[in-house]
PDB file of N, CA and C in Angstrom:
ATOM      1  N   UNK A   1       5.168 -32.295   3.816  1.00  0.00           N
ATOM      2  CA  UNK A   1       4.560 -31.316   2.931  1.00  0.00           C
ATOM      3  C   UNK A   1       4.873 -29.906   3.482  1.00  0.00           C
ATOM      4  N   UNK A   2       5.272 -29.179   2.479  1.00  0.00           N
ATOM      5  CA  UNK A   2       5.751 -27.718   3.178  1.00  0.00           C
ATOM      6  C   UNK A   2       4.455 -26.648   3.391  1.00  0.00           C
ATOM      7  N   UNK A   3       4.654 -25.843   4.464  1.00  0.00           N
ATOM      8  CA  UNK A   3       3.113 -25.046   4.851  1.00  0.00           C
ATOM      9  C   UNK A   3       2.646 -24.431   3.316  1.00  0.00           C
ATOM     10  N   UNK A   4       1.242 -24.308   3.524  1.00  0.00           N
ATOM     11  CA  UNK A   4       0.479 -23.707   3.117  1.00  0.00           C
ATOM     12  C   UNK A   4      -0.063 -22.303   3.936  1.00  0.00           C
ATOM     13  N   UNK A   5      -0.599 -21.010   3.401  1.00  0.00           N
ATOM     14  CA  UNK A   5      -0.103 -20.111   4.330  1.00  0.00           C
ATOM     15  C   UNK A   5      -1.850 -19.127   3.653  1.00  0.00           C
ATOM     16  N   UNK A   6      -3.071 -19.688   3.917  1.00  0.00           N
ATOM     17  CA  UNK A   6      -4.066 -18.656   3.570  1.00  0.00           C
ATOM     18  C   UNK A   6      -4.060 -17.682   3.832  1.00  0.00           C
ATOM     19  N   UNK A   7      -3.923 -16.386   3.151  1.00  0.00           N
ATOM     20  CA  UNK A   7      -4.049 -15.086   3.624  1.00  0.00           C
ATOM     21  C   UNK A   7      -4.841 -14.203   3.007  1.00  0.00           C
ATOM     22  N   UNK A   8      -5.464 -13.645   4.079  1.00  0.00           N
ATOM     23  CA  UNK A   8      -6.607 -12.318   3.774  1.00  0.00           C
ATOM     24  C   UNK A   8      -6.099 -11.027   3.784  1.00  0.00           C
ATOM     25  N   UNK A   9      -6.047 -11.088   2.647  1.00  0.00           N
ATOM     26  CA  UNK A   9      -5.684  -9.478   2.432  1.00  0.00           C
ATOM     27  C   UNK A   9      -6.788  -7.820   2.429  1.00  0.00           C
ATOM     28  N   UNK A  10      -6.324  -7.380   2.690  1.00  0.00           N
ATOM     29  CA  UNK A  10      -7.201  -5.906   3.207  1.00  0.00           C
ATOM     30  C   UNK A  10      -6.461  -4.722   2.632  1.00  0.00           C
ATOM     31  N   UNK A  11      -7.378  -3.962   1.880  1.00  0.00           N
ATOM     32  CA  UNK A  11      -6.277  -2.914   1.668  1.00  0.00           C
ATOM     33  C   UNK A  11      -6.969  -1.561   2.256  1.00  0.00           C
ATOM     34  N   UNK A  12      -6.046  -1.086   3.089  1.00  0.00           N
ATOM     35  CA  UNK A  12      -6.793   0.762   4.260  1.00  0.00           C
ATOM     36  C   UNK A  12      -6.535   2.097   2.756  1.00  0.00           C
ATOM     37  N   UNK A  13      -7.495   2.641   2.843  1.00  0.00           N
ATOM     38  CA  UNK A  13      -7.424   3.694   2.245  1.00  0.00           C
ATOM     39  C   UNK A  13      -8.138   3.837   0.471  1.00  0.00           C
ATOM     40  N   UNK A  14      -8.495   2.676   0.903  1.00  0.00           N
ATOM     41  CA  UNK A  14      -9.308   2.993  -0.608  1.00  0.00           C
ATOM     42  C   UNK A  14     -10.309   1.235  -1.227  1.00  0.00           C
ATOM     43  N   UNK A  15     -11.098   1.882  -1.764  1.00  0.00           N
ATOM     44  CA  UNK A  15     -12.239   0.728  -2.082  1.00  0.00           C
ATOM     45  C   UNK A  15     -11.514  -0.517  -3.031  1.00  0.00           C
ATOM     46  N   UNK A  16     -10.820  -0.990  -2.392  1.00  0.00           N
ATOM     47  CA  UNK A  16     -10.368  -2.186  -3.167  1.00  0.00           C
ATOM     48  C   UNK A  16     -10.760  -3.162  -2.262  1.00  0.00           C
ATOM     49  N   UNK A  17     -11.540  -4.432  -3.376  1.00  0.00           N
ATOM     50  CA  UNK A  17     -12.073  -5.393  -2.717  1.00  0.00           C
ATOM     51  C   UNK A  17     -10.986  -6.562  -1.987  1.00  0.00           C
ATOM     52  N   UNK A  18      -9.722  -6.129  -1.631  1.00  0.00           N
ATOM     53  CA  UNK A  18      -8.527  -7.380  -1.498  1.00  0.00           C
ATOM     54  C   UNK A  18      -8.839  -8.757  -1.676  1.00  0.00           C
ATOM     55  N   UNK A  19      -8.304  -9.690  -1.431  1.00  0.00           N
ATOM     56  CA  UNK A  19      -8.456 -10.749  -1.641  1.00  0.00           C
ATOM     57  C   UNK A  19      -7.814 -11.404  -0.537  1.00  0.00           C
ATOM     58  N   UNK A  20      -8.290 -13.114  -0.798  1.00  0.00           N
ATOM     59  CA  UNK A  20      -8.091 -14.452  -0.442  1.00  0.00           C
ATOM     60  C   UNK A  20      -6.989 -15.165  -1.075  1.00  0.00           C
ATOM     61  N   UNK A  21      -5.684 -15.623  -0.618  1.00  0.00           N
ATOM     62  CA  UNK A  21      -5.015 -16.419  -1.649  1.00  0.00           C
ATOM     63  C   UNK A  21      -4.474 -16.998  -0.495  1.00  0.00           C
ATOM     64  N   UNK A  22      -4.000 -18.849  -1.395  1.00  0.00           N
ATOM     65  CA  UNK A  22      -3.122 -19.722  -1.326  1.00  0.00           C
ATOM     66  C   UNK A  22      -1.766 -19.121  -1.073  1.00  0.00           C
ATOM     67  N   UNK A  23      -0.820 -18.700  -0.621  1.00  0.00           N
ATOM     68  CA  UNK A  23       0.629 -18.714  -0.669  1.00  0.00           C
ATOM     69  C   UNK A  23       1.698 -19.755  -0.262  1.00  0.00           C
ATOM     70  N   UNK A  24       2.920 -19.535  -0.463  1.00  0.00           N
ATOM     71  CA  UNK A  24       3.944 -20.406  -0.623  1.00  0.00           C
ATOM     72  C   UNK A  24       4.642 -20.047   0.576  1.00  0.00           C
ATOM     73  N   UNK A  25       4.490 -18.796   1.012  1.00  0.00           N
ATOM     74  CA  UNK A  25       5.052 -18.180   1.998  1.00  0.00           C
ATOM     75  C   UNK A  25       4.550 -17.186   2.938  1.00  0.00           C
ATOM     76  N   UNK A  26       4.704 -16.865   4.416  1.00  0.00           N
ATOM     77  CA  UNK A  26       3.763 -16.287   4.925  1.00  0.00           C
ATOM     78  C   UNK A  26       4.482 -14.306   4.607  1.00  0.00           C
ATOM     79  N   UNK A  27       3.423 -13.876   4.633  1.00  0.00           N
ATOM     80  CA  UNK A  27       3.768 -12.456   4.061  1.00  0.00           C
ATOM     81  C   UNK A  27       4.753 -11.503   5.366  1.00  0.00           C
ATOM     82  N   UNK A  28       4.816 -10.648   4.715  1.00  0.00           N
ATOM     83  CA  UNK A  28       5.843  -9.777   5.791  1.00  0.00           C
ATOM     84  C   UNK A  28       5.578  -8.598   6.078  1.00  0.00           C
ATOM     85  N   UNK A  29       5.820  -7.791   7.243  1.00  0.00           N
ATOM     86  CA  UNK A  29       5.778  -6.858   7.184  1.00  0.00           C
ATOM     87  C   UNK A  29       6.600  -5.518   6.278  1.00  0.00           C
ATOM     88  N   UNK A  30       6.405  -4.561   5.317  1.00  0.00           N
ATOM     89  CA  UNK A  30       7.660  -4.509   4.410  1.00  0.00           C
ATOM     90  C   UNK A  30       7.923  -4.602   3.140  1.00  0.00           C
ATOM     91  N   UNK A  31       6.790  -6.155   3.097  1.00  0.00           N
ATOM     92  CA  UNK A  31       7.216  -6.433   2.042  1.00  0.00           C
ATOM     93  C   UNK A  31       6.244  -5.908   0.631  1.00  0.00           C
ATOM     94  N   UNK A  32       6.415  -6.090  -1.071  1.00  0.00           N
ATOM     95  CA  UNK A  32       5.619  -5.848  -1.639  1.00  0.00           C
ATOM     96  C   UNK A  32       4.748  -6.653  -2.029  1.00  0.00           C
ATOM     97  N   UNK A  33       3.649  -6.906  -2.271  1.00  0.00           N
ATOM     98  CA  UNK A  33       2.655  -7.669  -2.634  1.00  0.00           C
ATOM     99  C   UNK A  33       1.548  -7.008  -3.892  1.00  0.00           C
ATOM    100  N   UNK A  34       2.091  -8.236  -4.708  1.00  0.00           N
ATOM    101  CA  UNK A  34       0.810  -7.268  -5.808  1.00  0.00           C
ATOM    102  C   UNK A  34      -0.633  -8.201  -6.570  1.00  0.00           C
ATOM    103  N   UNK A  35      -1.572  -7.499  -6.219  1.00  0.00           N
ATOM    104  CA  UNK A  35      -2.842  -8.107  -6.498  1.00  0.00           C
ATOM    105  C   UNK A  35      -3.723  -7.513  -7.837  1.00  0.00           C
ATOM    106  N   UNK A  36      -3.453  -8.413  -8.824  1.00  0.00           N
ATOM    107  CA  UNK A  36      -3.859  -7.511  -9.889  1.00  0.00           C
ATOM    108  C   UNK A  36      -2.838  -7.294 -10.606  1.00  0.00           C
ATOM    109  N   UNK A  37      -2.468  -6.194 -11.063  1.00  0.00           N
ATOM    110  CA  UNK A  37      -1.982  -5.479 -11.644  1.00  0.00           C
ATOM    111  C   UNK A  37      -0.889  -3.912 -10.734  1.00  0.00           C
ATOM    112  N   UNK A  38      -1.423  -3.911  -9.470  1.00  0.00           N
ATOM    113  CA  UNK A  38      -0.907  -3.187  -8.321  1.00  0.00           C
ATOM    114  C   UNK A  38      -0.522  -3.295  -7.002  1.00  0.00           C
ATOM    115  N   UNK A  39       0.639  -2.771  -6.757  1.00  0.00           N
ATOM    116  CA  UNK A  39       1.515  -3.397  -5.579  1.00  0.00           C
ATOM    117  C   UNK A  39       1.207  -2.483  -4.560  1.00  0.00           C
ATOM    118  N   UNK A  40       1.477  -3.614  -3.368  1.00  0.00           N
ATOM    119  CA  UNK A  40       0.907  -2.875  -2.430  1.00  0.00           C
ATOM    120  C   UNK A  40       1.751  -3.485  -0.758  1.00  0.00           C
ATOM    121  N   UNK A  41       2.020  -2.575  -0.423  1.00  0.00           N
ATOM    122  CA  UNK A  41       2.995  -2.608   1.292  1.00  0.00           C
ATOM    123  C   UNK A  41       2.601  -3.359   2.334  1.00  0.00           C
ATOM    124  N   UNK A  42       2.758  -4.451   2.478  1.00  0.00           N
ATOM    125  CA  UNK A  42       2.638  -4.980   4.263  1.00  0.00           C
ATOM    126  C   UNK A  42       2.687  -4.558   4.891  1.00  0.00           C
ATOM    127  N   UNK A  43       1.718  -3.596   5.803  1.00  0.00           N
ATOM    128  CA  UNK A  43       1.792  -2.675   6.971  1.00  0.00           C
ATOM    129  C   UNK A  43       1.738  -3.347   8.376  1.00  0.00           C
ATOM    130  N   UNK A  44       1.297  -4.596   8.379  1.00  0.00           N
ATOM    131  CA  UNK A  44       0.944  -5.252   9.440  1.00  0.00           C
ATOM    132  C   UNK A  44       0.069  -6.954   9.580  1.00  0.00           C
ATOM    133  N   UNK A  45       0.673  -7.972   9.664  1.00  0.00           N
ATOM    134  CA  UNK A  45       0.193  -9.391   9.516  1.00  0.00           C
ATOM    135  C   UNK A  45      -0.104 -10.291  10.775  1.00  0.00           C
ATOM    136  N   UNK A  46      -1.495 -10.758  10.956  1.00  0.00           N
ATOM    137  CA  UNK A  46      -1.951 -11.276  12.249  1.00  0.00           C
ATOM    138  C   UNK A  46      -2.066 -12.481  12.195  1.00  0.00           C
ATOM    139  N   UNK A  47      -2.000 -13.565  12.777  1.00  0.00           N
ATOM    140  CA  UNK A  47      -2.613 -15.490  12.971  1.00  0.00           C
ATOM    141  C   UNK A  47      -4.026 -15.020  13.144  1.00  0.00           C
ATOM    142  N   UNK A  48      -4.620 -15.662  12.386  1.00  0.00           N
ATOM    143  CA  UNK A  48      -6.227 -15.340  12.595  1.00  0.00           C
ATOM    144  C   UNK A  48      -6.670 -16.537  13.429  1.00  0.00           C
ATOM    145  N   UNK A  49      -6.189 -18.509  13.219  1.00  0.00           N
ATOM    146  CA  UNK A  49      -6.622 -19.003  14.157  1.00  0.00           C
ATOM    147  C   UNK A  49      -5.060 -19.703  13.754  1.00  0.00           C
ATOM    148  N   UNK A  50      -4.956 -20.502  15.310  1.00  0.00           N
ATOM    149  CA  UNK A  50      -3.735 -21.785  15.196  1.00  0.00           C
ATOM    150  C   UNK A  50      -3.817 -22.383  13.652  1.00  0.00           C
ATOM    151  N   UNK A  51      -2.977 -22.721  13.356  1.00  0.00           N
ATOM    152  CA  UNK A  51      -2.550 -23.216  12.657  1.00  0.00           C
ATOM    153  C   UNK A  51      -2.826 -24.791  12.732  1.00  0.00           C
ATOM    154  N   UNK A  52      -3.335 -25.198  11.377  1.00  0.00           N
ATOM    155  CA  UNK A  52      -3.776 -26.721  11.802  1.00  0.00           C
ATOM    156  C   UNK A  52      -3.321 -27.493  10.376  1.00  0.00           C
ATOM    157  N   UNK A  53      -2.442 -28.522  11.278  1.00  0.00           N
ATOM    158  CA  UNK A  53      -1.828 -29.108  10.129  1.00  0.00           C
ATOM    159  C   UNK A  53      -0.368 -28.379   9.454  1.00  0.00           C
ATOM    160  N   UNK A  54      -0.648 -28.248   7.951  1.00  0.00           N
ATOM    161  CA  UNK A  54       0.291 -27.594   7.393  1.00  0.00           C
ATOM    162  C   UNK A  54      -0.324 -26.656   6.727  1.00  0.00           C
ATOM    163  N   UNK A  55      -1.761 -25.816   7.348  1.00  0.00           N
ATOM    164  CA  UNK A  55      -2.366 -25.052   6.965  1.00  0.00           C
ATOM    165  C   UNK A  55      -2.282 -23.712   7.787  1.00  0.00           C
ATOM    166  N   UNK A  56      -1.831 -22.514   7.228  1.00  0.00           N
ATOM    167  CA  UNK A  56      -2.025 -21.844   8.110  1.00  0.00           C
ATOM    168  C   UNK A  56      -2.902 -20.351   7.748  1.00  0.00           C
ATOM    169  N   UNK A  57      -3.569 -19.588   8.647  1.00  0.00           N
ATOM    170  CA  UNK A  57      -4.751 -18.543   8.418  1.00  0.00           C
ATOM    171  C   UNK A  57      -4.068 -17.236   8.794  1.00  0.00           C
ATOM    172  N   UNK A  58      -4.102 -16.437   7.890  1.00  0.00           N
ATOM    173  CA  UNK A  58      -3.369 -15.331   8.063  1.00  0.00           C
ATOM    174  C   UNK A  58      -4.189 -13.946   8.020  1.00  0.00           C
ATOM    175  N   UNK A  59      -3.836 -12.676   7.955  1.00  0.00           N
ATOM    176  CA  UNK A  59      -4.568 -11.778   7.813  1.00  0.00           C
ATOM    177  C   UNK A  59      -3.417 -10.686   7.617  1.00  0.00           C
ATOM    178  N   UNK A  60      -3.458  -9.836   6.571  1.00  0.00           N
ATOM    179  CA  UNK A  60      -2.474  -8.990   5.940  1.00  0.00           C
ATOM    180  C   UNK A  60      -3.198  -7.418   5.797  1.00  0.00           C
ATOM    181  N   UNK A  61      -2.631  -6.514   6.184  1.00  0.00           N
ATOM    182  CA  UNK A  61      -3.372  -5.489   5.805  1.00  0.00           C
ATOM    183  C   UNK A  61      -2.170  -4.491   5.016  1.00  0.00           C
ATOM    184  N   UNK A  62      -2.635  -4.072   3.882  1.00  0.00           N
ATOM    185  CA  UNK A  62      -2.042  -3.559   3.081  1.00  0.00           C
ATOM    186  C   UNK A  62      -1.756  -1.993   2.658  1.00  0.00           C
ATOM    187  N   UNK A  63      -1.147  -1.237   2.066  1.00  0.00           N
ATOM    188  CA  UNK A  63      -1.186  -0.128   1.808  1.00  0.00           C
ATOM    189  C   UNK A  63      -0.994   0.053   0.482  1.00  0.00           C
ATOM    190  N   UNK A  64      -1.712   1.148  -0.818  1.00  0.00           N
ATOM    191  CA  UNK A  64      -0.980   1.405  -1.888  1.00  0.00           C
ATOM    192  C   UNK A  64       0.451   1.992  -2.000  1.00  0.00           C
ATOM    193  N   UNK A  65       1.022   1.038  -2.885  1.00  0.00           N
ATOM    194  CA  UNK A  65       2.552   1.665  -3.112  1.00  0.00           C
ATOM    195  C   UNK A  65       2.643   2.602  -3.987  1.00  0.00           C
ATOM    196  N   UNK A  66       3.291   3.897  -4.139  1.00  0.00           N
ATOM    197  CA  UNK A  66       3.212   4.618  -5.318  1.00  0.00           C
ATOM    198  C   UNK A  66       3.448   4.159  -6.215  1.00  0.00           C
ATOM    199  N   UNK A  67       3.251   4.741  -8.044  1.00  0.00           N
ATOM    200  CA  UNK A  67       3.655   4.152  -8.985  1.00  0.00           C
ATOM    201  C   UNK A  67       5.257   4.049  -8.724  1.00  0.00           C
ATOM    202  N   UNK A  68       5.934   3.455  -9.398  1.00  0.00           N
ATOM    203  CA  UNK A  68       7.257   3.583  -9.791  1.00  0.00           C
ATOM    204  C   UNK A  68       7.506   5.540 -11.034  1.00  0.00           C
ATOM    205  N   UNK A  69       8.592   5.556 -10.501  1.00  0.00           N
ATOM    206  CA  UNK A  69       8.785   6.636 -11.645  1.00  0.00           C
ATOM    207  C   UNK A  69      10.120   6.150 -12.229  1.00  0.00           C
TER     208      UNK A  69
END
């Protein structure tokens, strides 16, 4: 069975409640991520505990991306 990858997302700089999700893949630093309706920057991703099984606990902290123009 291929990992499962829980991650807690956080977003710095403004009252957004982030979220909890299932992923397919573990997130990146870099990369875009969008929750909602708005995307938002991987600034930095931690192991919150070992990994157990094919489960793994993540922690993502995010940044707003500007709109597109």
């Amino acid at each position: 069975m291929p990992p499962i990858y829980k991650v807690s997302y956080v977003v710095l700089g403004e009252n957004h409640p982030g979220a909890i999700l299932n992923m397919d893949e573990a997130p990146r630093v870099g990369a875009t991520v969008t929750l909602g309706k708005r995307d938002f920057e991987v600034v930095e991703v931690l192991d919150l505990i070992p990994a157990r099984g094919e489960f793994h606990f993540l922690h993502a902290t995010l940044r707003p991306r500007p709109p597109a123009r």
